[in-house]
C-alpha atoms as a PDB file:
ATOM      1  CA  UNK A   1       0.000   0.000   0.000  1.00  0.00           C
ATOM      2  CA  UNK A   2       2.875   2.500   0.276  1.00  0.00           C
ATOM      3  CA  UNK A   3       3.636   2.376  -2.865  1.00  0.00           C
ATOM      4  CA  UNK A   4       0.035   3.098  -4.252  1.00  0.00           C
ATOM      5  CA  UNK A   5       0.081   5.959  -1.692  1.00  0.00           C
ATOM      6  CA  UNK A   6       3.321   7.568  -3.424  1.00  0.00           C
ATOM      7  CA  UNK A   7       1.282   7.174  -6.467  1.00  0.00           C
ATOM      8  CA  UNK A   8      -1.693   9.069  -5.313  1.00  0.00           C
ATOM      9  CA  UNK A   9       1.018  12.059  -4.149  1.00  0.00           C
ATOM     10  CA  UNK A  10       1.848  12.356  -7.494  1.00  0.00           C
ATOM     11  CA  UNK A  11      -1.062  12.395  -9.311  1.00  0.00           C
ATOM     12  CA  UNK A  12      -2.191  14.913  -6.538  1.00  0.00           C
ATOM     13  CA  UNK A  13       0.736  16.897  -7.152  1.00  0.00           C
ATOM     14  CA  UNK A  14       0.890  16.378 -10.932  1.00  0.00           C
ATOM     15  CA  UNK A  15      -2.481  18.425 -11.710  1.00  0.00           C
ATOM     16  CA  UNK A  16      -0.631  21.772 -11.778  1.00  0.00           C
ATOM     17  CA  UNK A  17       1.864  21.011 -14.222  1.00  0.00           C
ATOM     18  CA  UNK A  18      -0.475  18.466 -16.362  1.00  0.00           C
ATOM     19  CA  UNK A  19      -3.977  20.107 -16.745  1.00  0.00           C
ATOM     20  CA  UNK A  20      -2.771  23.021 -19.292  1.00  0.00           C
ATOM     21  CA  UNK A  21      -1.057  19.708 -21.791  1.00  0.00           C
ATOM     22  CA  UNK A  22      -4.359  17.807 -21.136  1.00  0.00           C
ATOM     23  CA  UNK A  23      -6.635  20.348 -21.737  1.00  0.00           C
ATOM     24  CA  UNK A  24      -4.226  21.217 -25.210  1.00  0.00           C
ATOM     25  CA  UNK A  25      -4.301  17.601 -26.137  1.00  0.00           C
ATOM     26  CA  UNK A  26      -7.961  17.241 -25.413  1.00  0.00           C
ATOM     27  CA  UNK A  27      -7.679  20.515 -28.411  1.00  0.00           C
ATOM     28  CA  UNK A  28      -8.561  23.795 -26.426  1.00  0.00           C
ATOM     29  CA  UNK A  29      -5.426  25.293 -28.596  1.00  0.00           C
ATOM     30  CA  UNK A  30      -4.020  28.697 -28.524  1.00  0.00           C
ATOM     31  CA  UNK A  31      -5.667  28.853 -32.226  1.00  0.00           C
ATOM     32  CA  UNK A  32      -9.285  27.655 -30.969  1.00  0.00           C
ATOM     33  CA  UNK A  33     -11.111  24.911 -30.111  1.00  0.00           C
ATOM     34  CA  UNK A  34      -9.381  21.940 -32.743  1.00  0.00           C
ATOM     35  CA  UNK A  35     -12.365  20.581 -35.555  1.00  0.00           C
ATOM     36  CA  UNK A  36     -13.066  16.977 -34.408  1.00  0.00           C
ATOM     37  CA  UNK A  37     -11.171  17.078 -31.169  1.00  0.00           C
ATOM     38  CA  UNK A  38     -12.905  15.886 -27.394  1.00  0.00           C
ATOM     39  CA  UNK A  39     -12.887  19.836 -27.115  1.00  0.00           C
ATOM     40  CA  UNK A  40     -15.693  20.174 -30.121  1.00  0.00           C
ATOM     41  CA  UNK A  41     -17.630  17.810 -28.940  1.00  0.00           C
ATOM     42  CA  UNK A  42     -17.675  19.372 -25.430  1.00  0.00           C
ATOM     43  CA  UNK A  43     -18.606  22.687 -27.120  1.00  0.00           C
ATOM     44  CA  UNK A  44     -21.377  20.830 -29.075  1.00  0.00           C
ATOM     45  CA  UNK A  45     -22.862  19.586 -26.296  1.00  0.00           C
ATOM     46  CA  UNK A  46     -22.515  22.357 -23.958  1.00  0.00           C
ATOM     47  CA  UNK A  47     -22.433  25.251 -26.668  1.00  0.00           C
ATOM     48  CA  UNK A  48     -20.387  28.537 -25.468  1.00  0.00           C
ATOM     49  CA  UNK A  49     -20.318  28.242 -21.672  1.00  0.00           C
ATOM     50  CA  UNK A  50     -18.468  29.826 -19.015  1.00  0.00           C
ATOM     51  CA  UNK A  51     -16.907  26.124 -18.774  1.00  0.00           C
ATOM     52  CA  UNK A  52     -15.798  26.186 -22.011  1.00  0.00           C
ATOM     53  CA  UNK A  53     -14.488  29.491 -22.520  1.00  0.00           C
ATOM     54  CA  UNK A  54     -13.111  28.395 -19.016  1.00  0.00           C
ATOM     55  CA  UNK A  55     -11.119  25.587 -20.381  1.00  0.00           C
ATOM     56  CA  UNK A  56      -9.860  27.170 -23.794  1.00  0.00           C
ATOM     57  CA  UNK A  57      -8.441  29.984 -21.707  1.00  0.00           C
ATOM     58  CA  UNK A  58      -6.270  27.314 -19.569  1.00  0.00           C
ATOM     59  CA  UNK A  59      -5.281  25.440 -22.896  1.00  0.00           C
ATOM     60  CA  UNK A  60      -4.749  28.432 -24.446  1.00  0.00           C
ATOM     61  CA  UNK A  61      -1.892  30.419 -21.863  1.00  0.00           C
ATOM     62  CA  UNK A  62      -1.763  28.268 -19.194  1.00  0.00           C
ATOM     63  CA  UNK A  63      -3.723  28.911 -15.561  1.00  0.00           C
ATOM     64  CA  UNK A  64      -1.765  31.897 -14.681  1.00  0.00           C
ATOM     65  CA  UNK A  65      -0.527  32.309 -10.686  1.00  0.00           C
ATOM     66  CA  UNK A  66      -4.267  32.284  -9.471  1.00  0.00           C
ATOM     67  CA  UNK A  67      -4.377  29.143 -11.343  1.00  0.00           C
ATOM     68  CA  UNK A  68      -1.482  27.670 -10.199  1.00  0.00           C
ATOM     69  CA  UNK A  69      -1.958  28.261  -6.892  1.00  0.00           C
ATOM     70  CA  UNK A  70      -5.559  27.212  -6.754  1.00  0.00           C
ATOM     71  CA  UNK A  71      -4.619  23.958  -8.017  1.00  0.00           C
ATOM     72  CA  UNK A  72      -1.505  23.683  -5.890  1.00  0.00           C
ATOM     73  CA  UNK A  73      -4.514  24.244  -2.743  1.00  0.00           C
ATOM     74  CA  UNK A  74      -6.511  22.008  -4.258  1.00  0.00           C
ATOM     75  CA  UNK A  75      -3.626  19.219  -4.337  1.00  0.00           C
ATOM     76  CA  UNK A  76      -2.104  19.969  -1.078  1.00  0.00           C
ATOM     77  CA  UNK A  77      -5.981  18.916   0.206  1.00  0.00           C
ATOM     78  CA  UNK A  78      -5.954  16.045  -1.761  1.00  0.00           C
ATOM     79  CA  UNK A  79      -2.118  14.792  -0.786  1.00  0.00           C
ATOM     80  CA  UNK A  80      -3.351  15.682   2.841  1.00  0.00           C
ATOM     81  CA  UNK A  81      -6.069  13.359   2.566  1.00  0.00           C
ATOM     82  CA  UNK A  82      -4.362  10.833   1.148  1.00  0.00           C
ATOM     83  CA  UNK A  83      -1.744  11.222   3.977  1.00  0.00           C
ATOM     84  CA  UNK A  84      -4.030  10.354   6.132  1.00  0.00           C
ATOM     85  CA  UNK A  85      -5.788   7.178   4.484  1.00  0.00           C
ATOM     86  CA  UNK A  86      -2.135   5.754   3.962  1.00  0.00           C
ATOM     87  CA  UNK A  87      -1.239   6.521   7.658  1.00  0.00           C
ATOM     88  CA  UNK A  88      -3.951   4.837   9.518  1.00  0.00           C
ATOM     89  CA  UNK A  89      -2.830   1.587  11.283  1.00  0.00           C
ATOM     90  CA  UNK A  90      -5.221  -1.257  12.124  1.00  0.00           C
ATOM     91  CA  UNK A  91      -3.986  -3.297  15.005  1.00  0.00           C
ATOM     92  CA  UNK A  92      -6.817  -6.873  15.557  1.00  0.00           C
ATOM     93  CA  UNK A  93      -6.605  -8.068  19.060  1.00  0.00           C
ATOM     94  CA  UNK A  94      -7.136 -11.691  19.928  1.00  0.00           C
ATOM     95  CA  UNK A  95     -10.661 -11.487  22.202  1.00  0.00           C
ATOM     96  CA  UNK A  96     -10.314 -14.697  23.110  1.00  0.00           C
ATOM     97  CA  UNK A  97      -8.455 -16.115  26.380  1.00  0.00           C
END
């Protein structure tokens, strides 16, 4: 289980440096929204949201210090949490004489 907790720490860490190349590989480009990406098909179903406009912003410059360091919150709660999953030990006693 340690190991799958070092995991978790990195994906929680990772989502500051990874969302702006997912978002640009989902194709919220600097040039637009890419024809026949995940990113059209988003806008197709959800037309010209804040949500969308929200995401081809990030994949367009990047998320900026607010950004950054609302997802760098948002991962220090999540490596917290998973801190303290990992670090709770179960100890069984025998009942029994």
């Amino acid at each position: 289980t340690v190991n799958l907790c070092f995991l978790y720490y990195g994906l929680a860490g990772g989502t500051v440096v990874l969302t702006p190349a997912v978002l640009t590989g989902m194709g919220f480009t600097a040039a637009g929204i890419a024809g026949g990406s995940i990113a059209a098909q988003l806008m197709s179903i959800f037309g010209s949201t804040w949500l969308i406009s929200l995401l081809q912003s990030i994949g367009a410059t990047g998320m900026g210090w607010f950004g950054n360091s609302l997802w760098g919150v948002f991962g220090g709660f999540i490596g917290n949490q998973i801190s303290f999953i990992c670090n709770i030990t179960v100890v069984y006693k025998d009942t029994e004489p």
